[in-house]
Protein backbone atom coordinates (compact mmCIF):
# COMPACT_ATOMS: atom_id res chain seq x y z
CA UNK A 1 22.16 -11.23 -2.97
CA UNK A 2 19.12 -13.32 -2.17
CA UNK A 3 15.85 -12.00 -1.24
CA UNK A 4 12.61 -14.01 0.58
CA UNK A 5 9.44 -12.49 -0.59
CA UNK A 6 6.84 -12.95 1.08
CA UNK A 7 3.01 -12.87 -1.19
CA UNK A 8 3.46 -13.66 -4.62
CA UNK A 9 0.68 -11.95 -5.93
CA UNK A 10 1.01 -9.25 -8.61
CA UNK A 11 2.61 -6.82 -7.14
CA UNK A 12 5.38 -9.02 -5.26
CA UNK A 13 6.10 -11.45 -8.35
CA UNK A 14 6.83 -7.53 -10.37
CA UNK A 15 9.07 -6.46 -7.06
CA UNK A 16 10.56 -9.90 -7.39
CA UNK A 17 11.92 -9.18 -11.51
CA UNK A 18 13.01 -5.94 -10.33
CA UNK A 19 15.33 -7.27 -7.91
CA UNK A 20 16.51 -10.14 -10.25
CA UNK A 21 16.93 -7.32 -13.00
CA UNK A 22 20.02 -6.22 -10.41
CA UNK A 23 21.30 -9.82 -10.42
CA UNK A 24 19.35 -11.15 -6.89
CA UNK A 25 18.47 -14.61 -6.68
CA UNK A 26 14.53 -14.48 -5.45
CA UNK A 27 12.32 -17.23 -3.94
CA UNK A 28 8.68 -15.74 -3.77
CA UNK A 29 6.38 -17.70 -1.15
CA UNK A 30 3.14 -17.98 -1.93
CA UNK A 31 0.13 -20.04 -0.74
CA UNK A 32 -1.18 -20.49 -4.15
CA UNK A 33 -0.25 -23.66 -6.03
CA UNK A 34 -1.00 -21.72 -9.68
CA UNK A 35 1.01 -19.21 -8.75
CA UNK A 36 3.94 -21.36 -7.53
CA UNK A 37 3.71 -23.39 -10.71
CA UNK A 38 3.51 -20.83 -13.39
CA UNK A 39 6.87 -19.10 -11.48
CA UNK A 40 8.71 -22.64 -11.60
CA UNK A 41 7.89 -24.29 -14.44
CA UNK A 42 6.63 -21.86 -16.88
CA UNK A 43 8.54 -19.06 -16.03
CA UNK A 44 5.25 -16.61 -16.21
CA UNK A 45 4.23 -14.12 -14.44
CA UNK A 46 0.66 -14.74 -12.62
CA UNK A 47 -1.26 -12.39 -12.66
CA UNK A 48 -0.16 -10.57 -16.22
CA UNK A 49 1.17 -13.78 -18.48
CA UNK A 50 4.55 -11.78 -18.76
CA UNK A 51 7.65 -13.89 -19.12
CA UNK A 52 9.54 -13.24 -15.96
CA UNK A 53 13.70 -13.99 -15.12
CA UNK A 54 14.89 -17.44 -14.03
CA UNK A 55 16.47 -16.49 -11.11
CA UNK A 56 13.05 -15.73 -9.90
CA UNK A 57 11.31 -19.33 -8.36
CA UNK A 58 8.86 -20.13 -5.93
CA UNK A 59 7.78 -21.99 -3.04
CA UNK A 60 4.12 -22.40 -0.84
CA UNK A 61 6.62 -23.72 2.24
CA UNK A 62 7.55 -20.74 4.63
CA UNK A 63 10.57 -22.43 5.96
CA UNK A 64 12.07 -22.57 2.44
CA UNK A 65 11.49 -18.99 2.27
CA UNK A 66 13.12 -17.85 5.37
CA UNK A 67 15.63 -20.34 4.89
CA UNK A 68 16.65 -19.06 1.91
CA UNK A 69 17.70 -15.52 2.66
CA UNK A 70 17.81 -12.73 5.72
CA UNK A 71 15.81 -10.09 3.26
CA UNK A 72 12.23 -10.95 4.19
CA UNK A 73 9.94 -8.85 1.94
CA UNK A 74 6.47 -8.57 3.52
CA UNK A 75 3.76 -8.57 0.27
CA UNK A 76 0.51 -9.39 1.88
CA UNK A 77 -2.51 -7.47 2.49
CA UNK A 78 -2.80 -5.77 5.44
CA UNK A 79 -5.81 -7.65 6.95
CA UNK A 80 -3.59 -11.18 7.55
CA UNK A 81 -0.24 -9.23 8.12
CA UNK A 82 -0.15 -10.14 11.91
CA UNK A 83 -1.33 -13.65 11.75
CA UNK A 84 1.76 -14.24 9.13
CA UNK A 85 4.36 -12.29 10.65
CA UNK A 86 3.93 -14.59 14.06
CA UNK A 87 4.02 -17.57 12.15
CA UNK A 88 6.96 -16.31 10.97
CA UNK A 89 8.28 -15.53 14.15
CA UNK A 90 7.89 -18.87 15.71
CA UNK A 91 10.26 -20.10 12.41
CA UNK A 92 13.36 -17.81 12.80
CA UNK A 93 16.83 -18.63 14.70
CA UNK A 94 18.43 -15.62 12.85
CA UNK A 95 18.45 -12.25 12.32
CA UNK A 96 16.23 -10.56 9.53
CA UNK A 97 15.81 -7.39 7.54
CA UNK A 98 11.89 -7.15 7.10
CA UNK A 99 10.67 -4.76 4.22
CA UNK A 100 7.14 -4.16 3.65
CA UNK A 101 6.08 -3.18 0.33
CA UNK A 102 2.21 -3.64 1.81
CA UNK A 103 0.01 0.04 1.89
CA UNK A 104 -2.11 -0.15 4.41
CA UNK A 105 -3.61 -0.26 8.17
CA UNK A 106 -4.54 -2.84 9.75
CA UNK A 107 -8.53 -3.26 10.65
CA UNK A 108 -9.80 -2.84 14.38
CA UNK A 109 -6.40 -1.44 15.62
CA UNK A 110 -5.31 0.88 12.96
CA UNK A 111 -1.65 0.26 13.61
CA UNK A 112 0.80 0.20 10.61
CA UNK A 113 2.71 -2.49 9.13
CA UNK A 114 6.11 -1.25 11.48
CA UNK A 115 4.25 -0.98 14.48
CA UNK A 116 3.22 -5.29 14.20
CA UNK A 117 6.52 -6.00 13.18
CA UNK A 118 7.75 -4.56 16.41
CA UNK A 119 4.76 -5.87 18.20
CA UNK A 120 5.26 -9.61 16.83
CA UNK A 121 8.98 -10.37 16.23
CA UNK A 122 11.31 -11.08 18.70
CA UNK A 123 14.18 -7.97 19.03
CA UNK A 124 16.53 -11.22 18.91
CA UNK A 125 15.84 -11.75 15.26
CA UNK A 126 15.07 -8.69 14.38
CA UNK A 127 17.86 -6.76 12.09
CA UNK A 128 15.62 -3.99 11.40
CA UNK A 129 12.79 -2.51 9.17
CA UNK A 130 12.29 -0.47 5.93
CA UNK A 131 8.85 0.41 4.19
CA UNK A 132 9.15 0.53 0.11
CA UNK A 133 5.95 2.59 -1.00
CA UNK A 134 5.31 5.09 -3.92
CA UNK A 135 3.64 5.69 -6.86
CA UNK A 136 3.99 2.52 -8.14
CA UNK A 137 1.16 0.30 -10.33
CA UNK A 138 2.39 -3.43 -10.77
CA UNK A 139 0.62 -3.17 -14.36
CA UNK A 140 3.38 -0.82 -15.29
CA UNK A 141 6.75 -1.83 -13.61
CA UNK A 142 6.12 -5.36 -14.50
CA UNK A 143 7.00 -4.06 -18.26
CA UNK A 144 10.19 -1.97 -16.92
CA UNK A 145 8.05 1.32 -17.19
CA UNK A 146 9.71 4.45 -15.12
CA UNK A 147 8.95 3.97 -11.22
CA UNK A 148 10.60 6.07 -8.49
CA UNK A 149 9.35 4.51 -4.99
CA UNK A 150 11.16 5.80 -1.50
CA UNK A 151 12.88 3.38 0.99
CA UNK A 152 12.30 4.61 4.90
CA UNK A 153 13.52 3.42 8.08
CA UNK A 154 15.01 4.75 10.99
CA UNK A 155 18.26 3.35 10.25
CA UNK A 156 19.37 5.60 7.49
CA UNK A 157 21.88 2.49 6.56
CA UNK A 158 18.98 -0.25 5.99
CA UNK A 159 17.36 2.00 3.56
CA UNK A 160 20.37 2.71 1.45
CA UNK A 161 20.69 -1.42 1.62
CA UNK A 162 17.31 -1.22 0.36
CA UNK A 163 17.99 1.56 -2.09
CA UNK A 164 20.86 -0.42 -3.71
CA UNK A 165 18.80 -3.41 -3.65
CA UNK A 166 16.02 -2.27 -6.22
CA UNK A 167 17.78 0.76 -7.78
CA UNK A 168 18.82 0.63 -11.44
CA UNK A 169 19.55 2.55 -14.33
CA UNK A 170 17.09 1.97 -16.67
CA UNK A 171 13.71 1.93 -14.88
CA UNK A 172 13.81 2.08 -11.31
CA UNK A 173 15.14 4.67 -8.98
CA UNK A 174 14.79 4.31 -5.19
CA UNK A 175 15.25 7.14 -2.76
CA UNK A 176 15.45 7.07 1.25
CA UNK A 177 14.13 8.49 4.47
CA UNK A 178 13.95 8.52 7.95
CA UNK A 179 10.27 8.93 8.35
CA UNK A 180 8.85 5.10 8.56
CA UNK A 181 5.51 6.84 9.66
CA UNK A 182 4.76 9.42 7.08
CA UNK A 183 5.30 7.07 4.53
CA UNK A 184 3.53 4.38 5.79
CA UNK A 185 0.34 6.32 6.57
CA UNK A 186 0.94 8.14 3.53
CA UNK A 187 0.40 5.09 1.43
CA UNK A 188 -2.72 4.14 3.20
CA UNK A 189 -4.49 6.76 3.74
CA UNK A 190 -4.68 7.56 -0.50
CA UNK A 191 -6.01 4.44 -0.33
CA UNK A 192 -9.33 6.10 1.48
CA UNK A 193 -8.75 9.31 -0.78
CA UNK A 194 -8.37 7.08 -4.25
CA UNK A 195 -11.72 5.33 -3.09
CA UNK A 196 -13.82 8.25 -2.74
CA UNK A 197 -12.46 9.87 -6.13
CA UNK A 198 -13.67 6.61 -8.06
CA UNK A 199 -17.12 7.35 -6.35
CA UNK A 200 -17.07 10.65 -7.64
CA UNK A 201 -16.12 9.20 -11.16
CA UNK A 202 -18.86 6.82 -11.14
CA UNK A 203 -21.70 9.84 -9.96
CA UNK A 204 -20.56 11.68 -12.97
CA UNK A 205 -18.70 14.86 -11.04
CA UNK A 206 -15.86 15.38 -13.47
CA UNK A 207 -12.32 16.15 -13.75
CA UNK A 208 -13.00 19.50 -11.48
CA UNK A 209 -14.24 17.29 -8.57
CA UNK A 210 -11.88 15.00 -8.81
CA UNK A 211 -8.65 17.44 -8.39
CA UNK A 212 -10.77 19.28 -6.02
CA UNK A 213 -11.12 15.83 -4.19
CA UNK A 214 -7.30 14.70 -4.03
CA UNK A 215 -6.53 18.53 -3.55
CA UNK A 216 -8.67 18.67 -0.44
CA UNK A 217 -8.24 14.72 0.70
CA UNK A 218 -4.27 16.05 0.67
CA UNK A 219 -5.04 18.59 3.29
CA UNK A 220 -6.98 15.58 5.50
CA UNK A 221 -3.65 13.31 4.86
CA UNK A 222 -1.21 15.66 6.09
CA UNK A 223 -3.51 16.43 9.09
CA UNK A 224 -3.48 12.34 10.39
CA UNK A 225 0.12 11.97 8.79
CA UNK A 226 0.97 14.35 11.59
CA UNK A 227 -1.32 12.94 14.17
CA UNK A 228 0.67 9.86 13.95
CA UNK A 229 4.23 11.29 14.61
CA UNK A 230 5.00 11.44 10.41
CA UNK A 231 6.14 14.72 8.73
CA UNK A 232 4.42 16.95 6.77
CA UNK A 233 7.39 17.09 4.16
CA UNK A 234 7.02 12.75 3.36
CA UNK A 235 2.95 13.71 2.19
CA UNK A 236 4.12 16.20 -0.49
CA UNK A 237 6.69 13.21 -1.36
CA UNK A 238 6.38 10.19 -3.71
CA UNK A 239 4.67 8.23 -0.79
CA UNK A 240 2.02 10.99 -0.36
CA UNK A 241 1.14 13.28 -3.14
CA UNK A 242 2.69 10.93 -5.59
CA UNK A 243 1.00 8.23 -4.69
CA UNK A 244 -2.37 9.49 -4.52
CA UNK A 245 -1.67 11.02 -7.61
CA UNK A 246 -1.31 8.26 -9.35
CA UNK A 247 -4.26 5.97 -7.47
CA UNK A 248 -6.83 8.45 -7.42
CA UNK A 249 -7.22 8.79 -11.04
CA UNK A 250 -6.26 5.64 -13.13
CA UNK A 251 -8.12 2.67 -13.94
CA UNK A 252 -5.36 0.77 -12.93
CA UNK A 253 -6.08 1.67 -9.91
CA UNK A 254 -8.28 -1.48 -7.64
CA UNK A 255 -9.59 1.41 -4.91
CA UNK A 256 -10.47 3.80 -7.55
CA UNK A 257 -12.11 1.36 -9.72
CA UNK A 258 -13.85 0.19 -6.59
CA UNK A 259 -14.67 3.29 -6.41
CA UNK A 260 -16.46 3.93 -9.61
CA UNK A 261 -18.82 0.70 -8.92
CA UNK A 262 -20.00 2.34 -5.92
CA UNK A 263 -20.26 5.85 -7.47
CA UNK A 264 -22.24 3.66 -10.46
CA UNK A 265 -24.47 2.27 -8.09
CA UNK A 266 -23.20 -0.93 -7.01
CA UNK A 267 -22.98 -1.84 -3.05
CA UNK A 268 -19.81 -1.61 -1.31
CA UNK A 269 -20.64 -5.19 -0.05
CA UNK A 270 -20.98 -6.21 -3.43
CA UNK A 271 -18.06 -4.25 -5.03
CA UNK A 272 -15.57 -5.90 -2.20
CA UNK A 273 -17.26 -9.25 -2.76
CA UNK A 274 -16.38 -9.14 -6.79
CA UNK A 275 -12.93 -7.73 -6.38
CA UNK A 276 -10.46 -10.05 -7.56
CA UNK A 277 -7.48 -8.19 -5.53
CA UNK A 278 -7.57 -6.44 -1.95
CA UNK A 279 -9.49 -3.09 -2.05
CA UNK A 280 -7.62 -1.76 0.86
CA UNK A 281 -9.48 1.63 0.84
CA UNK A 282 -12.66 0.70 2.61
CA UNK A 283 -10.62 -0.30 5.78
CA UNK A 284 -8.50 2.77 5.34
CA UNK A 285 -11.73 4.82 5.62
CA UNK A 286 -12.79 2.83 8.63
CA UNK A 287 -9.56 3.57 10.09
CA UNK A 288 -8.97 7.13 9.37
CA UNK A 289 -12.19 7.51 10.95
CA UNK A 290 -11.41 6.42 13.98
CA UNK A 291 -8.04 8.03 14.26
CA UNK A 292 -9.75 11.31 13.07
CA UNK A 293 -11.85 10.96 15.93
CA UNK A 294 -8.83 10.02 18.25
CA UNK A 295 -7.54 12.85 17.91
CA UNK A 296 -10.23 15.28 16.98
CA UNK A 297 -8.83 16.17 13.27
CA UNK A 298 -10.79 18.33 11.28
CA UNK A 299 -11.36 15.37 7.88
CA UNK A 300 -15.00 16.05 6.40
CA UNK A 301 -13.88 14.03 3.43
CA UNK A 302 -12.80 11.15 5.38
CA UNK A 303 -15.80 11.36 7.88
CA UNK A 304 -18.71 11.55 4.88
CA UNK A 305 -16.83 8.55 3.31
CA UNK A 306 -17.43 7.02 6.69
CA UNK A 307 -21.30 7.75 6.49
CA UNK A 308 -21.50 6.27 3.24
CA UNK A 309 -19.56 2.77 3.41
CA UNK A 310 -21.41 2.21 6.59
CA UNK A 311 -24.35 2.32 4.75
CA UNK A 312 -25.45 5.50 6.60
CA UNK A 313 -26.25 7.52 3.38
CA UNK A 314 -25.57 7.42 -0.27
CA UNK A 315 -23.18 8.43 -2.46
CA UNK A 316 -25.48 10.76 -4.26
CA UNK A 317 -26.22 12.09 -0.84
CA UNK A 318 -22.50 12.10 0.15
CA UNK A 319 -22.22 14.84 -2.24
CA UNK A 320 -24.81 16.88 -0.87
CA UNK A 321 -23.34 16.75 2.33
CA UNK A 322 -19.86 18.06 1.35
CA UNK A 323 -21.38 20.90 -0.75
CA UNK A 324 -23.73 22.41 2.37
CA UNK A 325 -20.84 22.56 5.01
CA UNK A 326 -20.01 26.41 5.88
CA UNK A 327 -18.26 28.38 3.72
CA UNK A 328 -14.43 28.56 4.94
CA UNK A 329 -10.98 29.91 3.62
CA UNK A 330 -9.09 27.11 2.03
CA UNK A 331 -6.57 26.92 4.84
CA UNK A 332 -7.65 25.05 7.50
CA UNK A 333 -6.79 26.07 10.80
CA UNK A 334 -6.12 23.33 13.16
């Protein structure tokens, strides 16, 4: 089969060896000259200097890329998602299957990567959608290290084509689902969660705050999983619990690393300046904010988070303000 990917950054250069792992011829798009050169001609990964298949090349034209295949696989962050999914849509004369392997919201209208799809494409060349999320750090697939991630859409059929796609027998096992929205929000909203354990890393808290943190941010997740029209079964899944698992305490981790520089100290102006990849969790913060507010959710993790990237308090403070909220039972009620 061939695939289009769309972002050839770390993460969709590693999806793109998966796939040619299971014998798919990729072309990975990417704006980045480098990038494009050290696919083609050196056969290197990017970002890690890993020798990567042939049958993976590259491209920095978009009508190569869509010419070359009716799997479009979305790998951008979420902040220019729109603006490159209508350019794409004023390319196509055919059908396409669009996955998004993207985790995240988009700023000022907190909508999800399936809602701008629907939003932007035209129905005419539209074959349908799946989201590919889980606990999943590039760092580690890129050297064949044991993923499971979950394909979702609401055609039960374009996830299993998605399934079969990545799946394999010696690294990488795919599952499916039905629930686009839990496990889209699900892999944005640890994004927020992942951020604000770094911070609590960097101030010093511990290992007890920290799984008290992605404990209690869980709790917050499920409540605007919910919200949204997702399921609270997909948050204690590999797009939810796994996920934030697995970003809220590693150092591979970019939000919980930026994280740690606030927690240390730095400014979160100054922490998003210096990032050298997309810290997606100060946006998903913003976000969750505002559909906490929306639709009056009970998410004092989420809301003190709030108070400190908007520069509102600090994160020594933060802590303050979490500890001398009324005692409660654990279970929230609603």
């Amino acid at each position: 089969m061939k695939v289009s990917i769309i972002g050839g950054g770390a993460w969709g250069t590693t999806l793109a060896q998966a796939l040619a792992d299971k014998n798919n011829s990729v072309l990975v798009r990417d704006i980045n000259e480098d990038f494009v050169k050290a696919i083609n001609e050196l056969h290197i990964h990017p970002s890690f200097e890993v020798t990567i298949p042939t049958k993976i090349s590259a491209t920095t034209s978009l009508d190569e890329a869509l010419a070359f295949s009716d799997v479009i696989i979305l790998c951008v962050p979420t902040k220019v998602m729109r603006s490159v999914i209508k350019e794409i849509n004023t390319k196509l004369t055919s059908k396409k299957l669009f996955v998004n392997v993207s985790k995240g919201i988009e700023p000022q209208t907190s909508k999800t990567v399936s809602e701008i799809v629907s939003e932007e494409i035209d129905p005419n060349n539209l074959e349908g959608y799946v989201v590919l999320s889980g606990p999943s750090h590039a760092e580690e697939l890129i050297f064949r290290k044991f993923t499971c991630l979950v394909a979702a859409s609401t055609n039960l059929e374009l996830a299993k084509k998605v399934q079969k796609m990545f799946s394999n027998e010696k690294y990488l096992r795919i599952y499916t689902s039905l629930d686009v929205i839990g496990v889209e929000v699900g892999g944005a909203v640890k994004n927020a969660i992942a951020l604000v354990s770094g911070i609590g890393y960097g101030l010093g808290l511990g290992e007890n705050a920290r799984a008290a943190l992605i404990s209690r941010g869980m709790l917050e997740l499920v409540q605007i999983v919910e919200a949204l029209g997702g399921k609270k079964e997909t948050v204690y899944g590999l797009s939810g619990l796994g996920d934030l698992i697995v970003t809220a305490s590693s150092m591979n981790s970019r939000n919980f690393k930026a994280g740690l520089k606030i927690g240390e100290g730095q400014s979160v102006e100054k922490v998003l300046e210096n990032a050298s990849q997309t810290v997606e969790g100060v946006r998903a913060i913003i976000a969750c904010y505002e559909i906490g507010k929306k639709y009056n959710l009970n998410l004092p993790i989420i809301e003190t988070a709030y108070s400190l990237v908007s520069g509102e308090i600090s994160a020594k403070e933060s802590v303050k303000l979490l500890l001398s909220r009324k005692l409660k039972s654990e279970y929230i009620d609603f």
